[in-house]
N, C-alpha and C. Protein backbone atom coordinates (compact mmCIF):
# COMPACT_ATOMS: atom_id res chain seq x y z
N UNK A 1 0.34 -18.52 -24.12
CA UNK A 1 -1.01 -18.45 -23.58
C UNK A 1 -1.01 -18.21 -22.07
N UNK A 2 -0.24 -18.77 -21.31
CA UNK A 2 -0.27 -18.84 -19.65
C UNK A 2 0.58 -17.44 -19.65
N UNK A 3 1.36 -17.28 -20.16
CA UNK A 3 1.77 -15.62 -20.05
C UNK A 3 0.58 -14.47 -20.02
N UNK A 4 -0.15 -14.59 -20.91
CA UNK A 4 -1.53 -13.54 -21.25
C UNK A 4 -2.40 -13.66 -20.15
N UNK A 5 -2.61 -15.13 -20.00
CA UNK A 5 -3.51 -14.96 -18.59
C UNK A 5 -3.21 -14.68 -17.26
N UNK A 6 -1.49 -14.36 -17.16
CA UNK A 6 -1.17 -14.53 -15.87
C UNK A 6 -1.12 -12.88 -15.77
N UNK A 7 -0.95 -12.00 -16.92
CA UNK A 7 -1.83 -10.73 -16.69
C UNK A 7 -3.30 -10.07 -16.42
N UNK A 8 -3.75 -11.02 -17.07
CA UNK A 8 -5.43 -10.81 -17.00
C UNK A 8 -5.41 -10.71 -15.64
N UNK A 9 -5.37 -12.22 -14.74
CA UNK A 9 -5.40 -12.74 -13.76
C UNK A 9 -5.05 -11.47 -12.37
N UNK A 10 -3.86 -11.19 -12.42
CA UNK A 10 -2.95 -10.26 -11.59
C UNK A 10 -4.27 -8.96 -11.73
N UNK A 11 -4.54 -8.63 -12.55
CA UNK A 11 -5.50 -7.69 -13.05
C UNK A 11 -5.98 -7.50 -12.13
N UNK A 12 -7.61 -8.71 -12.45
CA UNK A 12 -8.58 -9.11 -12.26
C UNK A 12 -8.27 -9.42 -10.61
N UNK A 13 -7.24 -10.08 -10.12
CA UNK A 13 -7.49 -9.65 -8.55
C UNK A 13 -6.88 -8.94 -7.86
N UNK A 14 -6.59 -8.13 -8.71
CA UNK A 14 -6.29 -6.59 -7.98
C UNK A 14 -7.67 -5.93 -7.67
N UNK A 15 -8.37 -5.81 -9.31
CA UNK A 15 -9.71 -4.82 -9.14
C UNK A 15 -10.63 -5.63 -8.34
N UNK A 16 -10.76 -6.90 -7.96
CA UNK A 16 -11.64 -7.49 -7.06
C UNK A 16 -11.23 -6.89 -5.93
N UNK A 17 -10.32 -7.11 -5.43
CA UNK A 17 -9.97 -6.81 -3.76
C UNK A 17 -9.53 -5.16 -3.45
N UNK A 18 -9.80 -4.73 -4.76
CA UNK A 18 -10.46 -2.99 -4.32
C UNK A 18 -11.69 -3.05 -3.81
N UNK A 19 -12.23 -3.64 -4.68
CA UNK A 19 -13.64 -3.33 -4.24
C UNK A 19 -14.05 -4.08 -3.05
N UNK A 20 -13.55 -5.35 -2.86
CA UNK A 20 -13.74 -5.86 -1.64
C UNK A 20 -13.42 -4.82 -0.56
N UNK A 21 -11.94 -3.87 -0.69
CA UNK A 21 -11.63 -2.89 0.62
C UNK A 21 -12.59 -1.69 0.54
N UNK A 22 -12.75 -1.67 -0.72
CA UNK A 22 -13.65 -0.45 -0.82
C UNK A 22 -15.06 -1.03 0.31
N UNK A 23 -15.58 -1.88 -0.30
CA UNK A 23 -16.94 -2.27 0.45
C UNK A 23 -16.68 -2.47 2.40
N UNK A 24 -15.95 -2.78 2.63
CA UNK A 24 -15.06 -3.13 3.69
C UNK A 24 -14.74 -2.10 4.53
N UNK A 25 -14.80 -0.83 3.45
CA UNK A 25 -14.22 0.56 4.67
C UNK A 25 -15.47 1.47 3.97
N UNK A 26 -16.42 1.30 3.41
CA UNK A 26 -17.10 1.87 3.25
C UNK A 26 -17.89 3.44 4.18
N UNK A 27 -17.91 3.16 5.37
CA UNK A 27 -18.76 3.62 6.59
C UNK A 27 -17.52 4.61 7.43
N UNK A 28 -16.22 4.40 6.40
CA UNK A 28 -14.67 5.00 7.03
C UNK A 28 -14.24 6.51 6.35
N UNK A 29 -15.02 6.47 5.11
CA UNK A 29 -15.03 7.35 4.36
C UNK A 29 -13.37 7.38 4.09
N UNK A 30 -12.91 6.09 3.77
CA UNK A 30 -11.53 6.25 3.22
C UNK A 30 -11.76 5.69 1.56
N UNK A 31 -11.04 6.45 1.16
CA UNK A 31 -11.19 6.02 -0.66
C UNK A 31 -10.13 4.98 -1.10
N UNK A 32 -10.29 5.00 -2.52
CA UNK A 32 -9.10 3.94 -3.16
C UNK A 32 -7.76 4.59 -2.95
N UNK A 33 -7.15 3.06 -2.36
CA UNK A 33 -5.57 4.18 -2.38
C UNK A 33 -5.10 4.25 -0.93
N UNK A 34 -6.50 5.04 -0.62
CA UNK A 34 -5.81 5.72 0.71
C UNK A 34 -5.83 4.89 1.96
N UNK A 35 -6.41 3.49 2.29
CA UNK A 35 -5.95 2.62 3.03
C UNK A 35 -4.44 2.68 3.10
N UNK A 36 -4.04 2.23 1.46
CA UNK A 36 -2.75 1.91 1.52
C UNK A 36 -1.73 2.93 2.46
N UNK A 37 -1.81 4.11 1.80
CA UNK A 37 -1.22 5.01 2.66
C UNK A 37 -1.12 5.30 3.61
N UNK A 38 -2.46 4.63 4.82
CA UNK A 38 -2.67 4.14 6.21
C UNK A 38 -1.80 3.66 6.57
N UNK A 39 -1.54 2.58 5.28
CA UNK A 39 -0.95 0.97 6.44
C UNK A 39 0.51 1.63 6.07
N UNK A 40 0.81 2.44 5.14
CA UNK A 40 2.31 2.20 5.02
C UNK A 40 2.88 3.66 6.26
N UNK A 41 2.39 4.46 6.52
CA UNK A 41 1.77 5.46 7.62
C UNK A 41 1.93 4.60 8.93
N UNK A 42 1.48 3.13 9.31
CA UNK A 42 1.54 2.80 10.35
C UNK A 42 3.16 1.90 10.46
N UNK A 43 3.88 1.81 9.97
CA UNK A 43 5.07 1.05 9.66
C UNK A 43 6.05 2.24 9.20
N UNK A 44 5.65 3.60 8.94
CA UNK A 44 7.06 4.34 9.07
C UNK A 44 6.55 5.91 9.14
N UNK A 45 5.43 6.15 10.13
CA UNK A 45 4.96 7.09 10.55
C UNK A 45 6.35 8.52 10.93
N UNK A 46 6.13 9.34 10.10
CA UNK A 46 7.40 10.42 10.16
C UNK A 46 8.12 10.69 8.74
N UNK A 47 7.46 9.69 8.16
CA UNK A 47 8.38 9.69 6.69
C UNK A 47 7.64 10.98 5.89
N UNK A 48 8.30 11.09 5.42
CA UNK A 48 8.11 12.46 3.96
C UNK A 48 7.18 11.99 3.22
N UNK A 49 6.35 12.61 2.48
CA UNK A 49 5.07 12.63 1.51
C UNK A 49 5.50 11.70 0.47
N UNK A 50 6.62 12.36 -0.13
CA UNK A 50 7.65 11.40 -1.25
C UNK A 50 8.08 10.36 -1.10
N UNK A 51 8.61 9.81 0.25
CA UNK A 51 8.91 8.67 0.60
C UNK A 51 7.52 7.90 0.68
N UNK A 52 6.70 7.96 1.10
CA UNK A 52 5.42 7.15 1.45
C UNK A 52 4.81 6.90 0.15
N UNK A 53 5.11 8.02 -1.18
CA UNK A 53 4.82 7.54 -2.36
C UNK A 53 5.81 6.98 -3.29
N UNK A 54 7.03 6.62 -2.90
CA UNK A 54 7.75 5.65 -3.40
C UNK A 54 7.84 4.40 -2.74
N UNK A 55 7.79 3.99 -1.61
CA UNK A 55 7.06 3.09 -0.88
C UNK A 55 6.19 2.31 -1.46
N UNK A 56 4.84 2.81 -1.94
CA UNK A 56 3.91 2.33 -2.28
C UNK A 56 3.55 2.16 -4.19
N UNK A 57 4.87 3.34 -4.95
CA UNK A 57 4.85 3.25 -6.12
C UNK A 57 3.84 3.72 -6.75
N UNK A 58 3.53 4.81 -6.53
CA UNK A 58 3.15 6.15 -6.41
C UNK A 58 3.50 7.37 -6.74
N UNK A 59 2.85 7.97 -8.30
CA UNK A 59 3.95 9.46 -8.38
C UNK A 59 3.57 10.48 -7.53
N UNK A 60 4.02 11.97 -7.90
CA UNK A 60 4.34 12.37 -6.56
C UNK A 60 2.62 12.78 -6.27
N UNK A 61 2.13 13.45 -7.69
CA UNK A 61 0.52 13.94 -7.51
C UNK A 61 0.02 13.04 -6.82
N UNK A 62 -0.48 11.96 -7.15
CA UNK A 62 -1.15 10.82 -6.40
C UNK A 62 -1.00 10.89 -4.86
N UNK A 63 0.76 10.87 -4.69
CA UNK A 63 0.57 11.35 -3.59
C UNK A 63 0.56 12.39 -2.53
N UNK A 64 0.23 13.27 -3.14
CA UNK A 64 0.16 14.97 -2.62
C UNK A 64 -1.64 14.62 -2.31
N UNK A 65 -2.15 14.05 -3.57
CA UNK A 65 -3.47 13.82 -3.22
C UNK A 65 -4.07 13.31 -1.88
N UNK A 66 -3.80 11.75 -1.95
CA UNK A 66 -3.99 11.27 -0.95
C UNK A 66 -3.43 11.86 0.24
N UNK A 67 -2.89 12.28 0.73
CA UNK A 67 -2.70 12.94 1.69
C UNK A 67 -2.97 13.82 2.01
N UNK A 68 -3.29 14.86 0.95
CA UNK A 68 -4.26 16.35 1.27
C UNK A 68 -5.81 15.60 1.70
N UNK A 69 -6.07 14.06 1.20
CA UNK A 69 -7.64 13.99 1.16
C UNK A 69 -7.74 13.33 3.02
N UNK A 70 -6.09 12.65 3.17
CA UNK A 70 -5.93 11.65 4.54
C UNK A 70 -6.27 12.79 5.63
N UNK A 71 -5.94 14.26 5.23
CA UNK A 71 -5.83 15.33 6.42
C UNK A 71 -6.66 16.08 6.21
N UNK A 72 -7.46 16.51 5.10
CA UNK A 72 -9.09 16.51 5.59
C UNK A 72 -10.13 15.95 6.01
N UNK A 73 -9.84 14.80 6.03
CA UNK A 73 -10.62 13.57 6.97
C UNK A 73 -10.20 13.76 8.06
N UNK A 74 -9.28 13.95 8.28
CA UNK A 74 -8.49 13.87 10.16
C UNK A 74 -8.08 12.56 10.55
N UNK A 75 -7.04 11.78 9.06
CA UNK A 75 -6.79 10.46 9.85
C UNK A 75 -4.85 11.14 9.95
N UNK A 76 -4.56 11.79 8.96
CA UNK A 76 -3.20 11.96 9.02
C UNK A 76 -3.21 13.82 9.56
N UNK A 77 -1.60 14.53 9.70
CA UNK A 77 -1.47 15.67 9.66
C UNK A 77 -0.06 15.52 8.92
N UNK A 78 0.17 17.00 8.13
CA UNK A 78 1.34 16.98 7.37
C UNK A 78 2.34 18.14 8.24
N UNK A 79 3.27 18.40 8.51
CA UNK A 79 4.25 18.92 9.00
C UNK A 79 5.39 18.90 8.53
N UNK A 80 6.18 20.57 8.14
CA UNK A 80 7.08 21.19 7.29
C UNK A 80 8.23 20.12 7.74
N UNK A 81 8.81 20.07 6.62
CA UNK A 81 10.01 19.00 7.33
C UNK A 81 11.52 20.03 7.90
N UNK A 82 11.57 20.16 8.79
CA UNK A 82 12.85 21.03 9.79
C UNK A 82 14.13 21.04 8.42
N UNK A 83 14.51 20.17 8.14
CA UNK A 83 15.30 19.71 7.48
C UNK A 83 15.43 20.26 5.51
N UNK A 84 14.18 19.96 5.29
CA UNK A 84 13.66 20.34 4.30
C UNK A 84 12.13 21.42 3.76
N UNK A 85 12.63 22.68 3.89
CA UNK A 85 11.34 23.25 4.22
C UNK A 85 10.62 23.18 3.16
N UNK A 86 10.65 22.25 1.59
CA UNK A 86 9.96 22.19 0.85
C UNK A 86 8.70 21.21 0.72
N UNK A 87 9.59 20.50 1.89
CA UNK A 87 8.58 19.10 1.79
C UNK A 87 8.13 18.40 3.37
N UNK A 88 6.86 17.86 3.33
CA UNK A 88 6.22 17.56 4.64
C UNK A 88 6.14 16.27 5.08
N UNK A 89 6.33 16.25 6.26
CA UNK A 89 6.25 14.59 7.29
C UNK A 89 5.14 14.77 7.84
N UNK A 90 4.93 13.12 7.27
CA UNK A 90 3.46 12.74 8.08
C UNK A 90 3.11 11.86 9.14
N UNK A 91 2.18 12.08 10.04
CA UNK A 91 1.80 11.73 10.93
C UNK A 91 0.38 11.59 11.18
N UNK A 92 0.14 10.07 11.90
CA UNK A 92 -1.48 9.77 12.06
C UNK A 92 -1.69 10.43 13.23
N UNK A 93 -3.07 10.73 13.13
CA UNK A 93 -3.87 11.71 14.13
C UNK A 93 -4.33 10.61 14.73
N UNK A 94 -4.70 10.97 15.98
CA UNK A 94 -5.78 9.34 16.76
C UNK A 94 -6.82 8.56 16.28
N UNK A 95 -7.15 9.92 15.13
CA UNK A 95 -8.55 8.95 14.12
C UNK A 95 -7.92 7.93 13.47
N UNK A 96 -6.46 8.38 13.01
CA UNK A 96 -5.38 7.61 12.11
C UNK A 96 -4.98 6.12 12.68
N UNK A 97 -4.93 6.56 14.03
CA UNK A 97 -4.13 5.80 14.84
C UNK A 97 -5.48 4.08 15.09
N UNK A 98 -6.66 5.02 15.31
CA UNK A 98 -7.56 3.99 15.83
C UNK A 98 -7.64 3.03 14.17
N UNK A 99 -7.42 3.48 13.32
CA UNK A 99 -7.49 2.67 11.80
C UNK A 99 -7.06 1.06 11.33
N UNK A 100 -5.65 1.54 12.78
CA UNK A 100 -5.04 -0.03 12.05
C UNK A 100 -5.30 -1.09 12.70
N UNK A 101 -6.43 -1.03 13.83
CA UNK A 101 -6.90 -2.49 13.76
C UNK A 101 -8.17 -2.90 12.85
N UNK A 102 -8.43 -1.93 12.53
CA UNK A 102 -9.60 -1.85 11.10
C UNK A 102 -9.29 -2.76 10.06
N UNK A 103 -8.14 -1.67 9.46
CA UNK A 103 -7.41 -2.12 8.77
C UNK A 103 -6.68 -2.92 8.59
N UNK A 104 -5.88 -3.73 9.69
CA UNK A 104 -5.89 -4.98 9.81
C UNK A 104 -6.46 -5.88 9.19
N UNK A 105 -7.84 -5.77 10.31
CA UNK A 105 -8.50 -7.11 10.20
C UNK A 105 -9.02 -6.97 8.56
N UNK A 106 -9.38 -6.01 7.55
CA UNK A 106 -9.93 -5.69 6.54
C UNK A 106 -8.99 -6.68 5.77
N UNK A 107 -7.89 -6.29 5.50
CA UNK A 107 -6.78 -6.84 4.82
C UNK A 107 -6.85 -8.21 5.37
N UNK A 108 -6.69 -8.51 6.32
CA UNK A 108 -6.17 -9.78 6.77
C UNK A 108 -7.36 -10.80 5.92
N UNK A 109 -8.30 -10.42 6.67
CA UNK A 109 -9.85 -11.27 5.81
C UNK A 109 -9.70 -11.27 4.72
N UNK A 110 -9.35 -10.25 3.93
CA UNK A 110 -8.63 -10.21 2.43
C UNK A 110 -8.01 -11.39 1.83
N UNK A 111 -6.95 -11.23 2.80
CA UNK A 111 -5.84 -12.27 1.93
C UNK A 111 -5.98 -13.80 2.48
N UNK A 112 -6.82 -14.14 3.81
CA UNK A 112 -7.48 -15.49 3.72
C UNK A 112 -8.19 -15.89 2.81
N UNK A 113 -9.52 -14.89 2.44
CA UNK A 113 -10.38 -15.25 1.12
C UNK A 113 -9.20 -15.80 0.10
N UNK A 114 -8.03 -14.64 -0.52
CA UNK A 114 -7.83 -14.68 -1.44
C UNK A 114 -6.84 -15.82 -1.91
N UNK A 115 -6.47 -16.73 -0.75
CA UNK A 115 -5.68 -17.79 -0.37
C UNK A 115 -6.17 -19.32 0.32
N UNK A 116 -7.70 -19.04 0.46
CA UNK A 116 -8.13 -20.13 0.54
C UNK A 116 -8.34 -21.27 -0.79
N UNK A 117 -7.30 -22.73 0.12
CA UNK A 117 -7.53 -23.46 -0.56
C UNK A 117 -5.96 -23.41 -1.38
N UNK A 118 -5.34 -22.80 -1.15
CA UNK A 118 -3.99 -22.78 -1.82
C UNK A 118 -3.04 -23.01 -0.74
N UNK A 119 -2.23 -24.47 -0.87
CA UNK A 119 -0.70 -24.64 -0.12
C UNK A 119 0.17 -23.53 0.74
N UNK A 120 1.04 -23.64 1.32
CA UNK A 120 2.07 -23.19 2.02
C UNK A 120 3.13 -22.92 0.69
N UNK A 121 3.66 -24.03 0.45
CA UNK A 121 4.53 -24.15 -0.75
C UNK A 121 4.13 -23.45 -2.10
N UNK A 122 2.61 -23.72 -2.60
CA UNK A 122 2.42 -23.13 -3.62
C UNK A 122 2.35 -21.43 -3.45
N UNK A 123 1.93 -20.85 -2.27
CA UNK A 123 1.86 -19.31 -1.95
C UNK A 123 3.54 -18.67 -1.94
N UNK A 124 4.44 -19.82 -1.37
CA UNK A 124 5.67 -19.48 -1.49
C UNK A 124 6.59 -19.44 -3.09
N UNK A 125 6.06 -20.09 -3.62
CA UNK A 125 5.98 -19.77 -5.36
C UNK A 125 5.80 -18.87 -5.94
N UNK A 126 4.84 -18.05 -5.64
CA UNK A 126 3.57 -17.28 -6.38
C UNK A 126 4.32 -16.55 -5.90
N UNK A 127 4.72 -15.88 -4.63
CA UNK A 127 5.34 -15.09 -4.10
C UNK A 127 6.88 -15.03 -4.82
N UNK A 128 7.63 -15.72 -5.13
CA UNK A 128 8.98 -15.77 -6.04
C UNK A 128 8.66 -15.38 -7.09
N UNK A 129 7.65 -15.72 -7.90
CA UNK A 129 7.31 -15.60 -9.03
C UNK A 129 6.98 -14.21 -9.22
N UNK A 130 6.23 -13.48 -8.25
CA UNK A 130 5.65 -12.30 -8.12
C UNK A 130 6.43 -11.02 -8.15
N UNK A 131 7.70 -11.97 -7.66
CA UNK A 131 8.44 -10.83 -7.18
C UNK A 131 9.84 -10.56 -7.95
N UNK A 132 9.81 -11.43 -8.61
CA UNK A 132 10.99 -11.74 -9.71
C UNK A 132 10.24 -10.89 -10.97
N UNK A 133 8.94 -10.86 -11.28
CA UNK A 133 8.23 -9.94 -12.17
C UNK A 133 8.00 -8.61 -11.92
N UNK A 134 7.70 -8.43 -10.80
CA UNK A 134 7.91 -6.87 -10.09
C UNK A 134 9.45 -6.28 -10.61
N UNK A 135 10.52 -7.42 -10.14
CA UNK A 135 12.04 -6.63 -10.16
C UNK A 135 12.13 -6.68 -12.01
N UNK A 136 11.32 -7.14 -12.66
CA UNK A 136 11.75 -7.08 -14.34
C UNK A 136 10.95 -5.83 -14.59
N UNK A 137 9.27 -5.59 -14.10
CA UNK A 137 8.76 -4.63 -14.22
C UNK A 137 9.76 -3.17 -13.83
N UNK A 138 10.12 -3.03 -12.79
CA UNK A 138 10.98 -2.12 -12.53
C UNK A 138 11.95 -1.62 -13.04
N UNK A 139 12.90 -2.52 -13.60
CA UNK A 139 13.95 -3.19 -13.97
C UNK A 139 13.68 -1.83 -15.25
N UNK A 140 12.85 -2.61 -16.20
CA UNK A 140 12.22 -2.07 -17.74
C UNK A 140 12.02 -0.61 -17.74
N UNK A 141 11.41 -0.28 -16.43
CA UNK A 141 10.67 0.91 -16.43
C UNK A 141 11.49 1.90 -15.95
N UNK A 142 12.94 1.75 -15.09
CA UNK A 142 13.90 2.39 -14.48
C UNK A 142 13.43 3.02 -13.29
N UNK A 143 12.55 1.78 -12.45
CA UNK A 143 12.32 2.43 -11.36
C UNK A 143 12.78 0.99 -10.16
N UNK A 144 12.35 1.65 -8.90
CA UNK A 144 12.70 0.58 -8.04
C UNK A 144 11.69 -0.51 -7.98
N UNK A 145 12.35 -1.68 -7.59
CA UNK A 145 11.35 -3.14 -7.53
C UNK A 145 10.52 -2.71 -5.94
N UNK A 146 9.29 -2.80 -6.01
CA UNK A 146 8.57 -2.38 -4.42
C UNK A 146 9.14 -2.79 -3.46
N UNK A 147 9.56 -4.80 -3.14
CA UNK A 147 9.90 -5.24 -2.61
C UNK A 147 11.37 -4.37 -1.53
N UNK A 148 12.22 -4.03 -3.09
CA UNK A 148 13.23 -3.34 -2.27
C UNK A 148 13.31 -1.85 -1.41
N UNK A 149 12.38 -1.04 -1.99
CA UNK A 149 11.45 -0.16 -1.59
C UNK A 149 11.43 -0.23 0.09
N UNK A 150 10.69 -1.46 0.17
CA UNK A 150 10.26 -1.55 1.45
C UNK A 150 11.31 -2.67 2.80
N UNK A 151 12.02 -2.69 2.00
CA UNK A 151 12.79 -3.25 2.81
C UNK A 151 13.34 -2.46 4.22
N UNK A 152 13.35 -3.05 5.47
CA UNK A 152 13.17 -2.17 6.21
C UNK A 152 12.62 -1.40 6.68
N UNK A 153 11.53 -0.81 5.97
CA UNK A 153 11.02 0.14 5.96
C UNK A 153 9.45 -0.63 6.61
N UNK A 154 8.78 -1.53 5.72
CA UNK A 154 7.54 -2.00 5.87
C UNK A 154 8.07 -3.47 6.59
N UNK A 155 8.59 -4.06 5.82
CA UNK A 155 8.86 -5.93 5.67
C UNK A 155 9.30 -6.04 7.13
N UNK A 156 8.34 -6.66 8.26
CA UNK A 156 8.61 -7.08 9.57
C UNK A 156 8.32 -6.42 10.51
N UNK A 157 7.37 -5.50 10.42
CA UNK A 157 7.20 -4.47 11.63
C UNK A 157 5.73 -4.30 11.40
N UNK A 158 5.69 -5.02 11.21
CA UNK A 158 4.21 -4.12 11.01
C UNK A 158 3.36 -4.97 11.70
């Protein structure tokens, strides 16, 4: 029984705190998704299209999308990679740039709501727990666990 609900659950506050960012960036004209690609944009600005969608666990359409939609807005620009002329590095534009204290504070208010009223210790749980299910999810699916993904990459810099 606590197995079934601890999917529901994971679900259910995922699609809440879309819509919370959605409502939140409303007036930004940024869509679902494409925050994310902001914040992971502000923690390894230069990376490849592909990298920013394995990062975030993301196939590649999704993220060809978001990023064709980030650079008709004018928050990102894409540029041929020297190295690889098949594929493009991205970079925030100043609209991009002015985002992440937005975005910040959006998220941050986020995850107070979504943690009020819950321990130090118990968040440090949830977090083991979370992440030990991510590396089985992965694990199953033959892809990478996010966590490791971002190691370096996101985890401490940001």
């Amino acid at each position: 029984m606590a197995r079934a609900n601890m999917g529901r659950l994971i679900s259910h506050i995922n699609w809440q705190s879309r819509i919370y960012v959605r409502r939140r960036l409303q007036g930004y004209d940024i869509g679902s998704g494409e925050h994310r690609f902001l914040m992971a944009l502000f923690r390894c600005e230069g990376s490849s299209q592909e990298m920013v969608g394995r990062i975030l666990g993301v196939d590649k359409a999704n993220s060809a999308r978001a990023s064709a939609n980030l650079v008709r807005k004018g928050y990102i620009m894409r540029k041929r990679n020297p190295s690889d002329r098949r594929s493009y590095l991205l970079y925030l534009t100043d609209e991009g740039k002015a985002m992440r204290p937005v975005l910040r504070s959006v998220l941050d208010d986020l995850l107070s709501e979504l943690t009020r009223g819950v321990g130090e210790e118990d968040l440090r749980t949830a977090l083991r727990v979370l992440g030990q299910m991510d590396r089985n999810a992965a694990r199953i699916n033959g892809k990478e666990p996010i966590r490791d993904l971002m190691e370096g990459v996101i985890e401490g810099t940001g």
